[in-house]
PDB file of N, CA and C in Angstrom:
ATOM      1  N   UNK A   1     115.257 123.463  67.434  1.00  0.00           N
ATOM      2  CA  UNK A   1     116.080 123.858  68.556  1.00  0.00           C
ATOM      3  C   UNK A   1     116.557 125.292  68.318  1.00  0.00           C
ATOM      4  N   UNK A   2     116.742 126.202  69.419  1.00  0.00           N
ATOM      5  CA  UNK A   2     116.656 127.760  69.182  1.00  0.00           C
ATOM      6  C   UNK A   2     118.548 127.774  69.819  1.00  0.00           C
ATOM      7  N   UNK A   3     118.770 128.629  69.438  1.00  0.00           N
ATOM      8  CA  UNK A   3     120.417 129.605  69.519  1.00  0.00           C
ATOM      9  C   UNK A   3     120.759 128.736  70.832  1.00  0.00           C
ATOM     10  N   UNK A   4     119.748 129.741  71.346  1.00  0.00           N
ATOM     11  CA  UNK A   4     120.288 129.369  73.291  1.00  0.00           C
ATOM     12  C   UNK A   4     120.670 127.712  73.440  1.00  0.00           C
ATOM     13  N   UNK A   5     119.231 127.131  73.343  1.00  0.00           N
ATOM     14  CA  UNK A   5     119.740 125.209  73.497  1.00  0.00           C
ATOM     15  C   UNK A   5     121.000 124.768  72.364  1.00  0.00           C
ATOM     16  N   UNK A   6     121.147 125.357  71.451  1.00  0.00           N
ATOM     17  CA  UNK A   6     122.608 124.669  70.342  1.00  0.00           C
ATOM     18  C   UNK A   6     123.856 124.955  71.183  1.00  0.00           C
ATOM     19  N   UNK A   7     123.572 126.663  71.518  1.00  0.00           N
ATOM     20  CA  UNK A   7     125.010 126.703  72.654  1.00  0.00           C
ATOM     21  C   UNK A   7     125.395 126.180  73.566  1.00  0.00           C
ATOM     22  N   UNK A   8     123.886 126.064  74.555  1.00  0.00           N
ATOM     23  CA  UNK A   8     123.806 125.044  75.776  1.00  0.00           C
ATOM     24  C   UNK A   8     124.654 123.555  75.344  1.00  0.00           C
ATOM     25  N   UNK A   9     124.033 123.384  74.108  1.00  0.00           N
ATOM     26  CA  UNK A   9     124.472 121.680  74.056  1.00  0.00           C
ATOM     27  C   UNK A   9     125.591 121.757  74.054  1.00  0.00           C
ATOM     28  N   UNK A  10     126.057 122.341  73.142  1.00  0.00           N
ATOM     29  CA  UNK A  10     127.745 122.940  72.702  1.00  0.00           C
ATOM     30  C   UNK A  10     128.762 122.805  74.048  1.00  0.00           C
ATOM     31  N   UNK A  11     128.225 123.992  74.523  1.00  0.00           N
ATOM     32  CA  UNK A  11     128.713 124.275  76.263  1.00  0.00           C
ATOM     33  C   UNK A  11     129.010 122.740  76.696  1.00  0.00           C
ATOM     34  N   UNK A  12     127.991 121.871  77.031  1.00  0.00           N
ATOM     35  CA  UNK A  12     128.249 120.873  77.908  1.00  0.00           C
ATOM     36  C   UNK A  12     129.132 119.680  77.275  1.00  0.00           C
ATOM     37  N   UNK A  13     128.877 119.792  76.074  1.00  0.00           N
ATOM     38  CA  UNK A  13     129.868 118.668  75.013  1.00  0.00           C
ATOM     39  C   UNK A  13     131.286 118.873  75.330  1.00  0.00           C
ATOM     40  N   UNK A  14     131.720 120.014  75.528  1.00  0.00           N
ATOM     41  CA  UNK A  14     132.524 120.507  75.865  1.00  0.00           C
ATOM     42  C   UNK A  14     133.172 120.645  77.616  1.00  0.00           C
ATOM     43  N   UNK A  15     131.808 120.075  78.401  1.00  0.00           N
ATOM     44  CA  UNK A  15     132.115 120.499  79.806  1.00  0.00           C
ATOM     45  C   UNK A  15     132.177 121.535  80.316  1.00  0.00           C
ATOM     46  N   UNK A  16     131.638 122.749  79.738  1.00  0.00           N
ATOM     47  CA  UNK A  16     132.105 124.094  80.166  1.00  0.00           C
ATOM     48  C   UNK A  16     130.685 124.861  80.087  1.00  0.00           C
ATOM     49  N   UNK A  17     130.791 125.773  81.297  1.00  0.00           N
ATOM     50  CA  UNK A  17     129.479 126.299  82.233  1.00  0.00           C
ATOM     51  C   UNK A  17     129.536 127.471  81.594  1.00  0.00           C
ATOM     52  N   UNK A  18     128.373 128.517  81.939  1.00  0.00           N
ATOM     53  CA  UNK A  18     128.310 130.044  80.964  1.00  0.00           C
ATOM     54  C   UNK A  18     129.471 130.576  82.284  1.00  0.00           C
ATOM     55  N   UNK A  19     129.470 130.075  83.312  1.00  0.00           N
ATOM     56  CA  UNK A  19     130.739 131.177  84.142  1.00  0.00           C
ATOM     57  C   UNK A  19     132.182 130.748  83.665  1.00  0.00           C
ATOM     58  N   UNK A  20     132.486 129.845  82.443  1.00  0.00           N
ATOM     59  CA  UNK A  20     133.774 129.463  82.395  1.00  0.00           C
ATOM     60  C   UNK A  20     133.998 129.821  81.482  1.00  0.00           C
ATOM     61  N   UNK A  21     132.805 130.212  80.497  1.00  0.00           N
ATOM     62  CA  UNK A  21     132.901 131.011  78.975  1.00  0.00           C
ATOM     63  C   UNK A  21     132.741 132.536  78.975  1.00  0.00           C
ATOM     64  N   UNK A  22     132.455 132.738  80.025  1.00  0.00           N
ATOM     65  CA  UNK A  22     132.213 134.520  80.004  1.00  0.00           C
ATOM     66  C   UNK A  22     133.303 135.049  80.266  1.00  0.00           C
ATOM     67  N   UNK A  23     134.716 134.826  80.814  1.00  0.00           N
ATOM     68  CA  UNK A  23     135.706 135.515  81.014  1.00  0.00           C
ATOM     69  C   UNK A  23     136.570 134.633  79.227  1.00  0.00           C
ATOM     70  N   UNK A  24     136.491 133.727  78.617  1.00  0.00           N
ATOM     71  CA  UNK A  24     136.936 133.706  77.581  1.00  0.00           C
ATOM     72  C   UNK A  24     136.463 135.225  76.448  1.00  0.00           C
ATOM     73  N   UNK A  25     134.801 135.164  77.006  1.00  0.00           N
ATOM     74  CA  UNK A  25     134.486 135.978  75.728  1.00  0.00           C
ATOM     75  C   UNK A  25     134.269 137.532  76.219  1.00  0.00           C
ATOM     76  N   UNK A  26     135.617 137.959  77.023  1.00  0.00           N
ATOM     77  CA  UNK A  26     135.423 139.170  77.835  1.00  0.00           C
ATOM     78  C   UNK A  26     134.011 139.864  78.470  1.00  0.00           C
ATOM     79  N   UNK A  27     133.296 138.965  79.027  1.00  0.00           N
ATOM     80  CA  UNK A  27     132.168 139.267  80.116  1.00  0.00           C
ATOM     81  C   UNK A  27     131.656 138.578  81.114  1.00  0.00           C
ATOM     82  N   UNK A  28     130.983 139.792  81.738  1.00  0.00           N
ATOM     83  CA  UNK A  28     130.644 138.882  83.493  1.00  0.00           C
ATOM     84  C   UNK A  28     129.391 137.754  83.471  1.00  0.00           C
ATOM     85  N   UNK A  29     130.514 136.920  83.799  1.00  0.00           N
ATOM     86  CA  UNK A  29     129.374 135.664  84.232  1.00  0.00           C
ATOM     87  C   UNK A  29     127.568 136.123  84.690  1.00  0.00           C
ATOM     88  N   UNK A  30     127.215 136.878  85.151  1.00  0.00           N
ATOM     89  CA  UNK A  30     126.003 137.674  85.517  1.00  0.00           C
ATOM     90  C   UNK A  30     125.345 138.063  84.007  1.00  0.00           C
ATOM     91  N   UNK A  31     126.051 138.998  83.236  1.00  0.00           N
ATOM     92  CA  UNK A  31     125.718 139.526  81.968  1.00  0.00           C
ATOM     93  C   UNK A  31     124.682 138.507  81.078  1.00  0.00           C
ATOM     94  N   UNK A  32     125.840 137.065  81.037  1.00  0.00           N
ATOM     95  CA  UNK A  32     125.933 136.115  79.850  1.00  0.00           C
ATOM     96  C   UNK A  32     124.946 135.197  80.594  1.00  0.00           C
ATOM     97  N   UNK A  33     125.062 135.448  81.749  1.00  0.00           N
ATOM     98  CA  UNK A  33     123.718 134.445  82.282  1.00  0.00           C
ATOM     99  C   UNK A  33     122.259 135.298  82.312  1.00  0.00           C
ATOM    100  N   UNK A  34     122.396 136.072  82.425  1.00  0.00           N
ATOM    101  CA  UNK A  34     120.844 136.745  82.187  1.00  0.00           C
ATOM    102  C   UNK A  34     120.417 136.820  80.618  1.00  0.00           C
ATOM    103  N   UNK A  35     121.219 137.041  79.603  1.00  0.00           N
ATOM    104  CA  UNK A  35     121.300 136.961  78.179  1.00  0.00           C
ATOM    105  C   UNK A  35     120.546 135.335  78.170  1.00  0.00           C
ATOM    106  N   UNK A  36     120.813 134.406  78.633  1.00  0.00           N
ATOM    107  CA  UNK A  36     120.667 133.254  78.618  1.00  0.00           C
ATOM    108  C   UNK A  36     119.122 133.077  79.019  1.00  0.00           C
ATOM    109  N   UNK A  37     118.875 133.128  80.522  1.00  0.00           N
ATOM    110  CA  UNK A  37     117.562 133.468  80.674  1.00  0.00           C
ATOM    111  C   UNK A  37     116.542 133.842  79.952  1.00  0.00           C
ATOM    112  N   UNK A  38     116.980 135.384  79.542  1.00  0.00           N
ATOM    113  CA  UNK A  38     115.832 136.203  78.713  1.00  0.00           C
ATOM    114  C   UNK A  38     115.907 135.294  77.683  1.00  0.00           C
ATOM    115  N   UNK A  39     116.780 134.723  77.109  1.00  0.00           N
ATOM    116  CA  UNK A  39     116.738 134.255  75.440  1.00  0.00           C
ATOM    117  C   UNK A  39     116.441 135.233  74.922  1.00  0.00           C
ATOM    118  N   UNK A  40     117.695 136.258  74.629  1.00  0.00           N
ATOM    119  CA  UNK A  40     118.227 137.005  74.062  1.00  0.00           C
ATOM    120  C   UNK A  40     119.462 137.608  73.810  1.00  0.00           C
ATOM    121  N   UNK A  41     120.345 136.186  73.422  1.00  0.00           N
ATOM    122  CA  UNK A  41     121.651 135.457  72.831  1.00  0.00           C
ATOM    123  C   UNK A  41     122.094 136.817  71.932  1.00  0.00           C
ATOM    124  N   UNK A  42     122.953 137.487  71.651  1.00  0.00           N
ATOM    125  CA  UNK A  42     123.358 138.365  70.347  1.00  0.00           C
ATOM    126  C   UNK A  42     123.635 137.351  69.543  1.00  0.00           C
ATOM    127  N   UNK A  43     123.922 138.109  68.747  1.00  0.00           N
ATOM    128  CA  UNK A  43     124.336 137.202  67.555  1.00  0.00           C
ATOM    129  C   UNK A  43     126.419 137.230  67.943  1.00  0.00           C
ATOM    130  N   UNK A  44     126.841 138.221  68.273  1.00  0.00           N
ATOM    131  CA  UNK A  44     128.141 138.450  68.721  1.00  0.00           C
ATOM    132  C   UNK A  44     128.270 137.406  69.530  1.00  0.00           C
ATOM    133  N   UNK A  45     127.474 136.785  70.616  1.00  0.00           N
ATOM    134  CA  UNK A  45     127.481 136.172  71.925  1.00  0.00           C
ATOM    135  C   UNK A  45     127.903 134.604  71.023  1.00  0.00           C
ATOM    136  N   UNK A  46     127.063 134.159  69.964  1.00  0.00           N
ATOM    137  CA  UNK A  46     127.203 132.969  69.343  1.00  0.00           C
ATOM    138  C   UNK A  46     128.435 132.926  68.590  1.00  0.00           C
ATOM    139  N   UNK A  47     128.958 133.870  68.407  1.00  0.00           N
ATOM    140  CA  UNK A  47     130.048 133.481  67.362  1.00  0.00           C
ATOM    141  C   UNK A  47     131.094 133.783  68.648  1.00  0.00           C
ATOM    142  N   UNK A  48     131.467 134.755  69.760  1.00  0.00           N
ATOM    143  CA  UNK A  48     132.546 134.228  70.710  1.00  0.00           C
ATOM    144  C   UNK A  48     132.303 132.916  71.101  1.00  0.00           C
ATOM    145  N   UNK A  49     131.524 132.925  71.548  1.00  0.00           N
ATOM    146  CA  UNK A  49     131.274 131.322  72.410  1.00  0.00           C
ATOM    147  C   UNK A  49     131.882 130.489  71.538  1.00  0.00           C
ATOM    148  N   UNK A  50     131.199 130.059  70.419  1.00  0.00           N
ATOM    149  CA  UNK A  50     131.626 129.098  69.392  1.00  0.00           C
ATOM    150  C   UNK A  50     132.739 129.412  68.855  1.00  0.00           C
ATOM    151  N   UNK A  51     133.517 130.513  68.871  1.00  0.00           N
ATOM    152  CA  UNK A  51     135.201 130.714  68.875  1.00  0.00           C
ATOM    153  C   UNK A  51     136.020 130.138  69.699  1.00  0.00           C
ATOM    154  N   UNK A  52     135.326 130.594  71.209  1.00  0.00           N
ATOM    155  CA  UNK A  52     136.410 129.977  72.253  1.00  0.00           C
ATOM    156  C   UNK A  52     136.120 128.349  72.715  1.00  0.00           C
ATOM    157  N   UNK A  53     135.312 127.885  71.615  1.00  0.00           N
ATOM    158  CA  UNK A  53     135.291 126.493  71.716  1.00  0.00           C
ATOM    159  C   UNK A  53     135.578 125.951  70.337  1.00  0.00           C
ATOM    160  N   UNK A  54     136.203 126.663  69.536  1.00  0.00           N
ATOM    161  CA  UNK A  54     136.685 125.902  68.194  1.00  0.00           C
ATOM    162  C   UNK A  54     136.044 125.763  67.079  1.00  0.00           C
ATOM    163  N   UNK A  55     135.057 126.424  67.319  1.00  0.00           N
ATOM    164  CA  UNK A  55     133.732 126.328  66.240  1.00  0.00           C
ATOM    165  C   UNK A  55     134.244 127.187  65.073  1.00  0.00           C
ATOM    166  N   UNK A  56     133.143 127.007  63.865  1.00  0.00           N
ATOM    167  CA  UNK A  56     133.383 128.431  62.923  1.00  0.00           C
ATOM    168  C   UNK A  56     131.666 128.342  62.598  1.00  0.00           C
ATOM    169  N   UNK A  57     130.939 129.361  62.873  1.00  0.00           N
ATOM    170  CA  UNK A  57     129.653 129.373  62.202  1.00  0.00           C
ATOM    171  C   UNK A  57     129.804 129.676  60.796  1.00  0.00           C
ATOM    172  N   UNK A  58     128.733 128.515  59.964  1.00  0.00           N
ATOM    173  CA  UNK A  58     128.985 128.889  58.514  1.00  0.00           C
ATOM    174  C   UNK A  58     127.682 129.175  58.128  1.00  0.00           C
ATOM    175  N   UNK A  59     127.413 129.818  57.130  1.00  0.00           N
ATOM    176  CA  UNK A  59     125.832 130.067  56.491  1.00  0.00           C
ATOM    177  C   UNK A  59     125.808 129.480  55.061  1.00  0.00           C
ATOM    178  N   UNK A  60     124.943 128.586  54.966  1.00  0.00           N
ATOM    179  CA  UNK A  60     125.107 128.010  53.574  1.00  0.00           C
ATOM    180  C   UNK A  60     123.577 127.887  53.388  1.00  0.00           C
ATOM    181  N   UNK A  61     123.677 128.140  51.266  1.00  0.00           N
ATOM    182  CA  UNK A  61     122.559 128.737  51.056  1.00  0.00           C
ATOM    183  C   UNK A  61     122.126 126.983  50.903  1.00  0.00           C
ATOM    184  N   UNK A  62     120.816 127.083  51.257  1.00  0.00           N
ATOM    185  CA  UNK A  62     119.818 125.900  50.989  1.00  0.00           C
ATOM    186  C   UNK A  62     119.459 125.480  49.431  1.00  0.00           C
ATOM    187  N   UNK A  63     119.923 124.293  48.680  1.00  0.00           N
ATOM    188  CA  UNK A  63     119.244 124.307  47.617  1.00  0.00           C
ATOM    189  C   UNK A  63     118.575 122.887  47.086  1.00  0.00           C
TER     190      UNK A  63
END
């Protein structure tokens, strides 16, 4: 599963549409929906989103 579908899932677990998260993560609903489309998520885009839903992205090494 790629960036875009984890957020997607995220998003809806939550109940909340890319137009209800784009003014949390200071941008236009238009912006964050074409980002979405292209599938070409920033990496900035994943860590607001998953801020203004409570998340913390962690990186842990594989062993």
């Amino acid at each position: 599963m790629n960036t875009k579908q984890q957020l997607l899932n995220i998003m809806q677990k939550h109940n909340m549409t890319i137009e209800q998260i784009a003014p949390l993560i200071s941008t236009q609903p238009q912006k964050l929906q074409k980002r979405f489309d292209e599938d070409k998520i920033r990496f900035s885009d994943a860590q607001q989103i998953l801020d203004a839903l409570g998340y913390d992205l962690v990186f842990k090494k594989i062993t």
